[in-house]
Protein backbone atom coordinates (compact mmCIF):
# COMPACT_ATOMS: atom_id res chain seq x y z
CA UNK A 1 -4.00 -16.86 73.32
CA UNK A 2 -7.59 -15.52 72.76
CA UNK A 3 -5.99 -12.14 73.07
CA UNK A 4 -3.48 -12.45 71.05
CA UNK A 5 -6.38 -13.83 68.30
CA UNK A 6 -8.38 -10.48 68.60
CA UNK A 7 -6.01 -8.32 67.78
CA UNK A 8 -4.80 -10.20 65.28
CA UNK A 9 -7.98 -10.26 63.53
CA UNK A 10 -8.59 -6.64 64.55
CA UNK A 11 -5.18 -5.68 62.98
CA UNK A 12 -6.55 -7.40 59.76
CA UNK A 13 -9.80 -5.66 59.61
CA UNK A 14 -7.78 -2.41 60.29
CA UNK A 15 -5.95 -3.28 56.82
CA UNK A 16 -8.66 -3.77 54.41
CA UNK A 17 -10.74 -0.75 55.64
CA UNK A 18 -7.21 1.33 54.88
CA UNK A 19 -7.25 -0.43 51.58
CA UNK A 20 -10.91 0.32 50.81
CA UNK A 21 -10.38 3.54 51.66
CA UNK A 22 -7.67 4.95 49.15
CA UNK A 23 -9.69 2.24 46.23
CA UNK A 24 -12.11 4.91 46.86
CA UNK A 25 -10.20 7.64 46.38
CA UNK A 26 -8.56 5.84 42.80
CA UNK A 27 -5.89 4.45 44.11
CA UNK A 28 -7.00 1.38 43.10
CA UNK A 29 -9.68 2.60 39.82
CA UNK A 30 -8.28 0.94 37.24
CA UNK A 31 -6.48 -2.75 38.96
CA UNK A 32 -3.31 -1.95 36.98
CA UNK A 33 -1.72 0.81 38.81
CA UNK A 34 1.32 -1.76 39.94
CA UNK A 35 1.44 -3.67 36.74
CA UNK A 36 5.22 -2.91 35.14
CA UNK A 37 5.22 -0.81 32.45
CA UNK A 38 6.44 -2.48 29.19
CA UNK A 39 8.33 -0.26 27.43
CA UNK A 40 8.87 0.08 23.43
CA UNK A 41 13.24 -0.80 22.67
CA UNK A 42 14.89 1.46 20.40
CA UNK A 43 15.14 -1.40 17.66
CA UNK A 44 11.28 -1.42 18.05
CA UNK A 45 10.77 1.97 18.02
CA UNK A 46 12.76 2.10 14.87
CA UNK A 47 11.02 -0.69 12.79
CA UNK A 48 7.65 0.86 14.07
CA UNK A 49 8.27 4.44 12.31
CA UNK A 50 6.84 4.90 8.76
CA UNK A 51 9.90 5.06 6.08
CA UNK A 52 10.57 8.04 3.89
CA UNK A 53 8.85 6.13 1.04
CA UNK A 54 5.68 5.73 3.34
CA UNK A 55 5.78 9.08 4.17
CA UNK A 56 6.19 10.25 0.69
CA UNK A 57 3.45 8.08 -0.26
CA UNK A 58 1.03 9.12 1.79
CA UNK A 59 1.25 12.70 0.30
CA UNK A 60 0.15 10.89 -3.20
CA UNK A 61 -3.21 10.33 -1.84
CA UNK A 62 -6.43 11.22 -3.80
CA UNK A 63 -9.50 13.62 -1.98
CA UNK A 64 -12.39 12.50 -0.82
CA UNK A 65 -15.04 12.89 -3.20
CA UNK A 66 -17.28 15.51 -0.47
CA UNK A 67 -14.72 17.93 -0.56
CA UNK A 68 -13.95 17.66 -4.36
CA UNK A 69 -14.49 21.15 -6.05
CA UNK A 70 -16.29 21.62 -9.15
CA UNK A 71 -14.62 21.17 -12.92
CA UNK A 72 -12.31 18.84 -10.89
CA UNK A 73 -10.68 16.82 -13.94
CA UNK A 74 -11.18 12.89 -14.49
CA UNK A 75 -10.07 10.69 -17.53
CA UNK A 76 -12.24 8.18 -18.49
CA UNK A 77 -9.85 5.18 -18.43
CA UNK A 78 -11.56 2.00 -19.90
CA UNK A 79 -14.78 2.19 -22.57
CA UNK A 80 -16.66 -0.56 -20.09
CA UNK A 81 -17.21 2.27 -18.29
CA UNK A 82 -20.95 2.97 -20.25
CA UNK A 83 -21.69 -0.01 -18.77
CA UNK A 84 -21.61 1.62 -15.22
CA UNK A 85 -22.51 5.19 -15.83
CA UNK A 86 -25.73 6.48 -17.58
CA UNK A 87 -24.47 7.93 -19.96
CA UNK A 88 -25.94 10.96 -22.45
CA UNK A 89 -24.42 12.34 -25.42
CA UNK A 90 -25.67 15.59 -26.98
CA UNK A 91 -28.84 15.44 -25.11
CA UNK A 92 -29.30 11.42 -26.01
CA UNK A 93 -29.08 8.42 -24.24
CA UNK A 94 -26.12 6.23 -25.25
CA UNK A 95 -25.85 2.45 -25.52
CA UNK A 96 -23.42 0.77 -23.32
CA UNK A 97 -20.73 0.09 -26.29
CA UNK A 98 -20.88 3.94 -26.43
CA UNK A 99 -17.13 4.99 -26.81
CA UNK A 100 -16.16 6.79 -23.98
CA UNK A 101 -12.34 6.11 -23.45
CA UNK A 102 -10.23 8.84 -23.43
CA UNK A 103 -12.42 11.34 -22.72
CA UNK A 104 -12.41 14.27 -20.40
CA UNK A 105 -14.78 15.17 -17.56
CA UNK A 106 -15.45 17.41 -15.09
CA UNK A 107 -17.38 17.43 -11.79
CA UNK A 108 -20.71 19.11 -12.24
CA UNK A 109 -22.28 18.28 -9.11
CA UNK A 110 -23.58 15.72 -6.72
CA UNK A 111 -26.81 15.39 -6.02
CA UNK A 112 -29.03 13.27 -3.81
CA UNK A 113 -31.54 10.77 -4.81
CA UNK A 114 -34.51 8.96 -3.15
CA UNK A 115 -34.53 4.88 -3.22
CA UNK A 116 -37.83 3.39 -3.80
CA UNK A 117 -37.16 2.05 -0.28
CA UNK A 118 -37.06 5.55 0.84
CA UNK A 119 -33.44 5.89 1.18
CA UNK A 120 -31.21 8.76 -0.03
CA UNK A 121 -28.60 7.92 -2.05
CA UNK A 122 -25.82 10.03 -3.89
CA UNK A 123 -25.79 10.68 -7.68
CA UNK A 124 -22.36 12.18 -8.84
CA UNK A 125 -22.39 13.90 -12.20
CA UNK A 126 -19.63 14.38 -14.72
CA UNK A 127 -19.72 16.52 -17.91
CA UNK A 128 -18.11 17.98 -20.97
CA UNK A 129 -19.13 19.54 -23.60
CA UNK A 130 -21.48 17.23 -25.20
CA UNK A 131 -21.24 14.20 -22.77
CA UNK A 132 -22.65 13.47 -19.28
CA UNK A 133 -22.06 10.36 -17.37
CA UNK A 134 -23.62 10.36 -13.97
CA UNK A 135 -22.99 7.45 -11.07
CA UNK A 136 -25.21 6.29 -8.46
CA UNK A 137 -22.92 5.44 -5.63
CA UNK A 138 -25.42 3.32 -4.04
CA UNK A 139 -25.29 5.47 -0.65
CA UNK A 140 -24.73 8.97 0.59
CA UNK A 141 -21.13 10.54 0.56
CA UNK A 142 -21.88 13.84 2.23
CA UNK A 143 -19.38 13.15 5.01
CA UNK A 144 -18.11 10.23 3.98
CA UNK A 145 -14.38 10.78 3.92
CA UNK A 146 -13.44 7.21 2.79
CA UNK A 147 -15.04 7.70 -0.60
CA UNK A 148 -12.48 9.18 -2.67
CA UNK A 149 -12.17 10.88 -6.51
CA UNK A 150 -10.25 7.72 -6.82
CA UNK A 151 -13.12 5.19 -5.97
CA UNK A 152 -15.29 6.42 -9.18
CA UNK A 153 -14.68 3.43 -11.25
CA UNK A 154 -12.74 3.36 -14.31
CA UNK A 155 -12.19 7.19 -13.60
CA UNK A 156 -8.67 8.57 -13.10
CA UNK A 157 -8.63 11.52 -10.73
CA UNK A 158 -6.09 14.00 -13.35
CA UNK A 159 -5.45 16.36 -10.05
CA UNK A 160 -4.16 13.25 -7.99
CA UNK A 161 -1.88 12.29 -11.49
CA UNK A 162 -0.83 16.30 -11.54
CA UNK A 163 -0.01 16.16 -7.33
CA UNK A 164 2.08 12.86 -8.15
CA UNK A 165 3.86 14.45 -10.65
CA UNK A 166 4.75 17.46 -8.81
CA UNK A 167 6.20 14.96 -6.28
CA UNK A 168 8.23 12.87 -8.08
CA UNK A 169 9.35 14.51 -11.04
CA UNK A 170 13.18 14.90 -11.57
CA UNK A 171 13.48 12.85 -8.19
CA UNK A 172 16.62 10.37 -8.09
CA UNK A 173 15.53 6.63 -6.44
CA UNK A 174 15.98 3.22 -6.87
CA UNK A 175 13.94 0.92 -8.54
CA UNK A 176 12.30 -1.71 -5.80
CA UNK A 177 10.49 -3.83 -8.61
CA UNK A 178 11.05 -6.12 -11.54
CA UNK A 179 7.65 -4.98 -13.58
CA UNK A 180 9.32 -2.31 -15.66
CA UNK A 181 6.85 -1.86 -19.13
CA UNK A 182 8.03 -0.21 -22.32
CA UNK A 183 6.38 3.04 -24.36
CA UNK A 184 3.95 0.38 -25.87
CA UNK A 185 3.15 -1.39 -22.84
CA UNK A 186 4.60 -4.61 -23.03
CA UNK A 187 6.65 -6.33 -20.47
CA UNK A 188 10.53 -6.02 -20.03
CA UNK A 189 12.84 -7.91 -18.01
CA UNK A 190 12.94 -4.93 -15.58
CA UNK A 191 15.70 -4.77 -12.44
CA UNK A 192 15.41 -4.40 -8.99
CA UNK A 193 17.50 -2.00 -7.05
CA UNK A 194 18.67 -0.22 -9.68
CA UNK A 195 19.19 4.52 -9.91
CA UNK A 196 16.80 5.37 -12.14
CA UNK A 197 15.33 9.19 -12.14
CA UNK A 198 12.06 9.77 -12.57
CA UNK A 199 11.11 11.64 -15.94
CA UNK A 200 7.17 12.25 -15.15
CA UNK A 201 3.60 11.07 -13.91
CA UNK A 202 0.98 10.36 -16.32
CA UNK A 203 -1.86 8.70 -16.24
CA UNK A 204 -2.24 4.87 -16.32
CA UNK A 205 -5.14 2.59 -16.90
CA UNK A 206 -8.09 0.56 -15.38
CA UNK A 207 -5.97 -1.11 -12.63
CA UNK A 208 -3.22 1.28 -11.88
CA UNK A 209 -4.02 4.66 -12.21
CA UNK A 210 -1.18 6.29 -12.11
CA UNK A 211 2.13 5.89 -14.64
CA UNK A 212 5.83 6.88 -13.54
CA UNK A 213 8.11 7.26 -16.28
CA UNK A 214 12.02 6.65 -15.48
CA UNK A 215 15.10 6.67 -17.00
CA UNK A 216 17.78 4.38 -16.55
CA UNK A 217 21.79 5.16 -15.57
CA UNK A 218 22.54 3.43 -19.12
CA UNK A 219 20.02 6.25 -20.78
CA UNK A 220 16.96 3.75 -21.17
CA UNK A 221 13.42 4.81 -20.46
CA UNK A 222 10.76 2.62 -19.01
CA UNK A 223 7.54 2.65 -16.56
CA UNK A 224 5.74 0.74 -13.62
CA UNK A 225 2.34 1.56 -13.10
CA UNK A 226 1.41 2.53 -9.62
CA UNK A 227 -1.70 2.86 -7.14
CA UNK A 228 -1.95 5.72 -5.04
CA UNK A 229 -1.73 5.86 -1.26
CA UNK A 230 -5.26 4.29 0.32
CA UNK A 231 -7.48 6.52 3.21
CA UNK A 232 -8.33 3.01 3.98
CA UNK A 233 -4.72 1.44 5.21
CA UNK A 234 -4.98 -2.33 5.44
CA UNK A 235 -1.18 -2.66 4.98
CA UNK A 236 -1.07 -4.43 2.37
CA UNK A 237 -1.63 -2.16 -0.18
CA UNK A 238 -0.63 -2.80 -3.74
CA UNK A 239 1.76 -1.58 -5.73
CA UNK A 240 2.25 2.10 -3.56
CA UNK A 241 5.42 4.26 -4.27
CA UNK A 242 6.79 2.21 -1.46
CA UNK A 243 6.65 -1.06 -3.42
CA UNK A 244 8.41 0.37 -6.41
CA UNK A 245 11.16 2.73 -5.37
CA UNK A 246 13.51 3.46 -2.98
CA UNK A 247 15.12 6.78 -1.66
CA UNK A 248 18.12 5.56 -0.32
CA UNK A 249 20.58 3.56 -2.16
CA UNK A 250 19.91 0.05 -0.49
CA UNK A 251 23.46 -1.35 -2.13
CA UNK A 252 24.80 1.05 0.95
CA UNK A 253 23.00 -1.51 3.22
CA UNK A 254 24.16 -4.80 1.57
CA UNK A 255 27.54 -3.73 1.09
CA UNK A 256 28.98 -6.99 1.88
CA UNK A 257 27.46 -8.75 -0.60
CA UNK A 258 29.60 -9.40 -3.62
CA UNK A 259 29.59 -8.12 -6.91
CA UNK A 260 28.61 -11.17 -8.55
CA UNK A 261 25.46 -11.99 -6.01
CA UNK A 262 24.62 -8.41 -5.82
CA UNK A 263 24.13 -8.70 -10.10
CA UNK A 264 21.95 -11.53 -9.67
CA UNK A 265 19.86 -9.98 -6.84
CA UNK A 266 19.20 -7.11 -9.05
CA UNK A 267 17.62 -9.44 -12.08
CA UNK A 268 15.84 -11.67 -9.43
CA UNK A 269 18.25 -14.62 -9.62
CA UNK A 270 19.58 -16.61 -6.94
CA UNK A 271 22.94 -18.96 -7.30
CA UNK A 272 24.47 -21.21 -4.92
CA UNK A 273 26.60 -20.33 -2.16
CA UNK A 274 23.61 -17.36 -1.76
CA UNK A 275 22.54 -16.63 2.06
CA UNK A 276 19.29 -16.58 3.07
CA UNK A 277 19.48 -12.76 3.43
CA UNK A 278 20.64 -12.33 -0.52
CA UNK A 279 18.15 -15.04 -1.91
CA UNK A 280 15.44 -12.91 0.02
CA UNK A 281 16.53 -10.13 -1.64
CA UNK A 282 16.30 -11.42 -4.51
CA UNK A 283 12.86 -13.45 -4.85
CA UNK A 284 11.47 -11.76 -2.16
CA UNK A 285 9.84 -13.78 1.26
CA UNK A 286 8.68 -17.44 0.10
CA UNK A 287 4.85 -18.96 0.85
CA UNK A 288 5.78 -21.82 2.73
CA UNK A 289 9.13 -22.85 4.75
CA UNK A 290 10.12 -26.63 5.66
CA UNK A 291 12.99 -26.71 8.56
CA UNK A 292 14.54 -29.74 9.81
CA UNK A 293 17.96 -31.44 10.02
CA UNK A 294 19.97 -35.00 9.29
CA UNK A 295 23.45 -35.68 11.26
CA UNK A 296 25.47 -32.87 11.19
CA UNK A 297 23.80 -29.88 9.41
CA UNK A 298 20.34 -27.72 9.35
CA UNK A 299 18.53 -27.70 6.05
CA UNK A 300 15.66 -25.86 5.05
CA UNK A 301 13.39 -25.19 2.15
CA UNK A 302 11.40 -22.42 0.74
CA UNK A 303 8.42 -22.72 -1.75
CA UNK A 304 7.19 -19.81 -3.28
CA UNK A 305 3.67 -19.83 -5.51
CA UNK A 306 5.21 -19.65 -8.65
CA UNK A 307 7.26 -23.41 -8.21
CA UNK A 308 10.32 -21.78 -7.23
CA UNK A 309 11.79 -23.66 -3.98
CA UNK A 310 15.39 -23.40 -2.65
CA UNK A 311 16.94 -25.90 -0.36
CA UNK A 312 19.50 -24.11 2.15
CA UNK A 313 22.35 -26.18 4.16
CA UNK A 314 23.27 -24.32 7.27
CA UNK A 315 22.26 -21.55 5.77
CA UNK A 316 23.72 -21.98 2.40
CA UNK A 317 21.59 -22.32 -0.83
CA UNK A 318 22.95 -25.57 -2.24
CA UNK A 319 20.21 -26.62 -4.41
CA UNK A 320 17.15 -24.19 -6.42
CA UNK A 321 14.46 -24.20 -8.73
CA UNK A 322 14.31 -20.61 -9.81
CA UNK A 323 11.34 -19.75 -12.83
């Protein structure tokens, strides 16, 4: 029995020397070497590549300010910019309700500047014939590939607005918002979903620098203002070429939804009898979702932050509030 004991033990010493022997060679280095692997499924793999409007988008992207060449072009979009730039005219300092809209710049230079806390900072100056406006960017941008002719503030980077246009122009999509403008800038009752082509890219204002001109099927022309692509990606960017249009013709998708639905979709209207899928389409994903049930059916109810709400019955919209 004591035998049988040693050489039991022995057998067991036997195995953990082997086993500290190939750790040491790596067959062990990393703990995980008989972990399964978990692999991506094609449906995965599919929602996980970028679109054609991502892709598209991200070519719509402005340069970072470093690599920016001289006489590179900006618009001066808003006149609060004098209250952000120092700005000279002819040689003179002007006030801040100096007019300054409208006006055309180019890149001069950028030149560093000492803090009184010692610190170097960057000083970007812009010029044209008789005006300068020069911005302290509060740190140094020598290989800082983040900061973009795009971040200047209230400046519209005109080679960005000339690339976009070179992109889109003449280009066949479909619209993927409701905030269509007019030549005058007021709001129209814009449709989703709809062939437009696009006539041109111009530039915008404050907010959105960049303007894309379309024409309807039906001959009208209208806008939506839109934000170039961001070298800082927090996927949730606003208002991207993504947001707005559409290369594909999504009624090729939905082509099981009717006529009549498919109408209301398109002018962001829901009506009962709607799916969830349609009333999605249409008003987009709600804030908030209630689920529960009574005897015999499931009933649900989205909220959106407007004061919309829909109330689905098996998955039915039989009751809506729709502003």
């Amino acid at each position: 029995m004591r035998m049988t004991l040693l050489r039991l033990l022995r057998s067991l010493a036997h195995m953990v020397l082997m086993l500290t022997c190939l750790c040491s060679f790596g067959a062990c280095s990393t703990g995980i070497e008989g972990t399964k692997t978990i692999k991506m499924s094609r449906e995965d793999k599919r929602l996980s590549r970028k679109t054609n409007e991502e892709l598209l988008s991200e070519r719509i992207i402005s340069q970072p300010i470093a690599d920016c060449h001289k006489g590179k072009r900006f618009l001066v979009a808003d006149n609060k910019a004098a209250l952000v730039y120092d700005v000279r005219r002819n040689g003179s300092s002007a006030s801040s309700a100096d007019s300054v809209a409208g006006e055309v710049l180019r890149l001069s230079g950028i030149a560093s500047a000492t803090t009184p806390g010692g610190g170097l900072v960057s000083v970007i100056e812009l010029r044209n014939d008789d005006l300068v406006m020069t911005y302290n960017v509060g740190r140094t941008v020598a290989n800082d590939t983040l900061f973009t002719a795009s971040d200047m503030p209230m400046m519209i980077d005109l080679d960005m607005v000339q690339l976009a246009d070179s992109l889109l122009r003449s280009r066949n999509v479909w619209t993927n918002s409701r905030l269509w403008y007019d030549a005058t800038g007021a709001k129209l009752d814009g449709e989703k979903f709809r062939p437009v082509t696009i006539l041109s890219v111009v530039p915008g204002d404050i907010y959105f620098p960049l303007k894309v001109n379309f024409r309807t099927a039906d001959g009208a022309v209208a806008s939506m203002l839109m934000n170039p692509s961001s070298r800082r990606p927090s996927g949730n960017e606003s208002r991207t070429f993504p947001t707005l249009f559409l290369l594909d013709d999504p009624r090729v998708k939905y082509s099981s939804i009717s006529e009549e639905f498919w109408d209301l979709i398109c002018k962001g209207k829901v009506a009962n009898g709607m799916t969830k899928t349609e009333c999605r389409l249409a008003l987009g994903a709600p804030s908030d979702v209630v689920s529960g049930h009574d005897w015999d059916s499931l009933l649900d109810v989205w909220k959106y932050s407007d004061g919309s709400y829909l109330q689905f019955q098996d998955g039915l919209l039989i009751n809506f509030r729709n502003l």
